[in-house]
Protein backbone atom coordinates (compact mmCIF):
# COMPACT_ATOMS: atom_id res chain seq x y z
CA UNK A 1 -1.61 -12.25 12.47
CA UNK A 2 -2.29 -11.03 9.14
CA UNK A 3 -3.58 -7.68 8.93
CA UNK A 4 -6.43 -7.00 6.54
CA UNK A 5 -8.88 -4.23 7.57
CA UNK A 6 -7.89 -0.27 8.04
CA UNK A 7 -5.57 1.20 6.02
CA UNK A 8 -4.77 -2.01 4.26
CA UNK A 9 -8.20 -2.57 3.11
CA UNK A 10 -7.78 0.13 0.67
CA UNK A 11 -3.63 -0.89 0.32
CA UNK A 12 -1.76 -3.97 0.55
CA UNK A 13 1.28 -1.35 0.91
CA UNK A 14 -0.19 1.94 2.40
CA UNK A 15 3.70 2.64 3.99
CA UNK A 16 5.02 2.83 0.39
CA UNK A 17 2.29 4.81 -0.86
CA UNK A 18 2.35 7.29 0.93
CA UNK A 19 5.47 7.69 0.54
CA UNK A 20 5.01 7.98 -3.51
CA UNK A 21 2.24 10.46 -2.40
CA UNK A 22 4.55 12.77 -0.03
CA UNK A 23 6.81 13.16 -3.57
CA UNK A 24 3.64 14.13 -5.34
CA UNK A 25 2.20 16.13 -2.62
CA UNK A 26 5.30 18.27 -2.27
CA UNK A 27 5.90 18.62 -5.79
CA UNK A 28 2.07 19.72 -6.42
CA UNK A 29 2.85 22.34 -3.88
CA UNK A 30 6.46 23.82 -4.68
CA UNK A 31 5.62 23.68 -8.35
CA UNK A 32 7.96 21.15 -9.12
CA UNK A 33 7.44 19.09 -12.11
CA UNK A 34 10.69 16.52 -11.86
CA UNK A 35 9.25 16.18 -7.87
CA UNK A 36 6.12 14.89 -8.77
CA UNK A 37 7.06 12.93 -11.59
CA UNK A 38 9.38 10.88 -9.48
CA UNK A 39 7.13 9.31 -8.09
CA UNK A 40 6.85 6.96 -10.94
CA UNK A 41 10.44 5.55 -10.71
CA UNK A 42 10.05 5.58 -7.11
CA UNK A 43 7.39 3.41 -7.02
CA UNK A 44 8.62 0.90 -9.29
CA UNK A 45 11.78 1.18 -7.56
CA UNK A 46 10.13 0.18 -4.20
CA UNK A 47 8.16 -2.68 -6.04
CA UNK A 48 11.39 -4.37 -7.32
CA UNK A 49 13.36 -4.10 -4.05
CA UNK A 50 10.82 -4.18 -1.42
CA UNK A 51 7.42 -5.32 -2.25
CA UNK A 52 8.50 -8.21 -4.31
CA UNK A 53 10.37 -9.70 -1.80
CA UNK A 54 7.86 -8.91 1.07
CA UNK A 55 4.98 -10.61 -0.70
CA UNK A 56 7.12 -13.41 -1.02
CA UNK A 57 8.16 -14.19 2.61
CA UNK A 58 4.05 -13.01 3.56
CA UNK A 59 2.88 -15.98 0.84
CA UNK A 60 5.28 -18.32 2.72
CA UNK A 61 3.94 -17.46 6.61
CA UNK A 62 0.71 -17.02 6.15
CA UNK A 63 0.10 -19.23 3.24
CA UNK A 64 -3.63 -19.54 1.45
CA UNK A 65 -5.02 -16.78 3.80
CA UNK A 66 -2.56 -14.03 2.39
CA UNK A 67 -3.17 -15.24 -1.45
CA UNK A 68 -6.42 -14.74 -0.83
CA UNK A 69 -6.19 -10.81 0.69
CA UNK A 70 -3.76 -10.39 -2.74
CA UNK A 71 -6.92 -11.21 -5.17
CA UNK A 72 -8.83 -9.41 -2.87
CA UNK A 73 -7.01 -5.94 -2.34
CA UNK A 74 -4.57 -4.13 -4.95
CA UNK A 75 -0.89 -3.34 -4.21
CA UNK A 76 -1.40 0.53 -4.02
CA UNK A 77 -4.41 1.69 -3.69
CA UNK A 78 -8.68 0.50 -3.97
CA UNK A 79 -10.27 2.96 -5.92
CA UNK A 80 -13.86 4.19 -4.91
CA UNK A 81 -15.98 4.65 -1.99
CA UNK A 82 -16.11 1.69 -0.66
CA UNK A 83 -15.99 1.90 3.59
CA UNK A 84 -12.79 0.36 5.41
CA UNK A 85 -13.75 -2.35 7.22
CA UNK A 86 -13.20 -2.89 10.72
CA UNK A 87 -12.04 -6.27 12.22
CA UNK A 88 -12.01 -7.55 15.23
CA UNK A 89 -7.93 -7.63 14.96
CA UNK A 90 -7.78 -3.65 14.02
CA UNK A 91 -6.32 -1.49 16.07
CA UNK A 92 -8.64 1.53 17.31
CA UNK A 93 -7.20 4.98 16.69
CA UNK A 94 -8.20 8.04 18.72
């Protein structure tokens, strides 16, 4: 089952972002320049060894459906407001 509503309606990868954001986050608050700006390598870094490789094997099993969530939803992030939608496959959190 191919999960597209929650956190990865705004995120195809919303693991690997955050953790690009907990590098930013702590460098934003121990005033660490080199923190934040690693970030950058580490997110390419997880692109060419992870992601890559994981979109691959997801295009395989799931085919047409998962091409489809890629056109529709961006590797890191979705910018604006727009509300996450809720499936009938999503997992309620409490």
């Amino acid at each position: 089952m191919l999960l597209t509503d929650g956190l990865y309606a705004r995120s195809r990868n919303p693991i690997y972002a955050g953790f690009c954001f907990v590098n930013v986050g702590l460098g934003l608050v121990t005033d660490n320049l080199w923190l934040v700006l690693s970030a950058l390598p580490g997110a390419w870094w997880v692109t060419k060894i992870a992601i890559e490789k994981e979109e691959a094997y997801l295009e395989q099993v799931f085919g047409q459906e998962y091409l489809d969530y890629k056109d529709k939803e961006r590797r890191w992030l979705q910018p604006g407001n727009r509300p996450v939608r809720r499936g009938e496959n999503s997992p309620v959190w409490r």
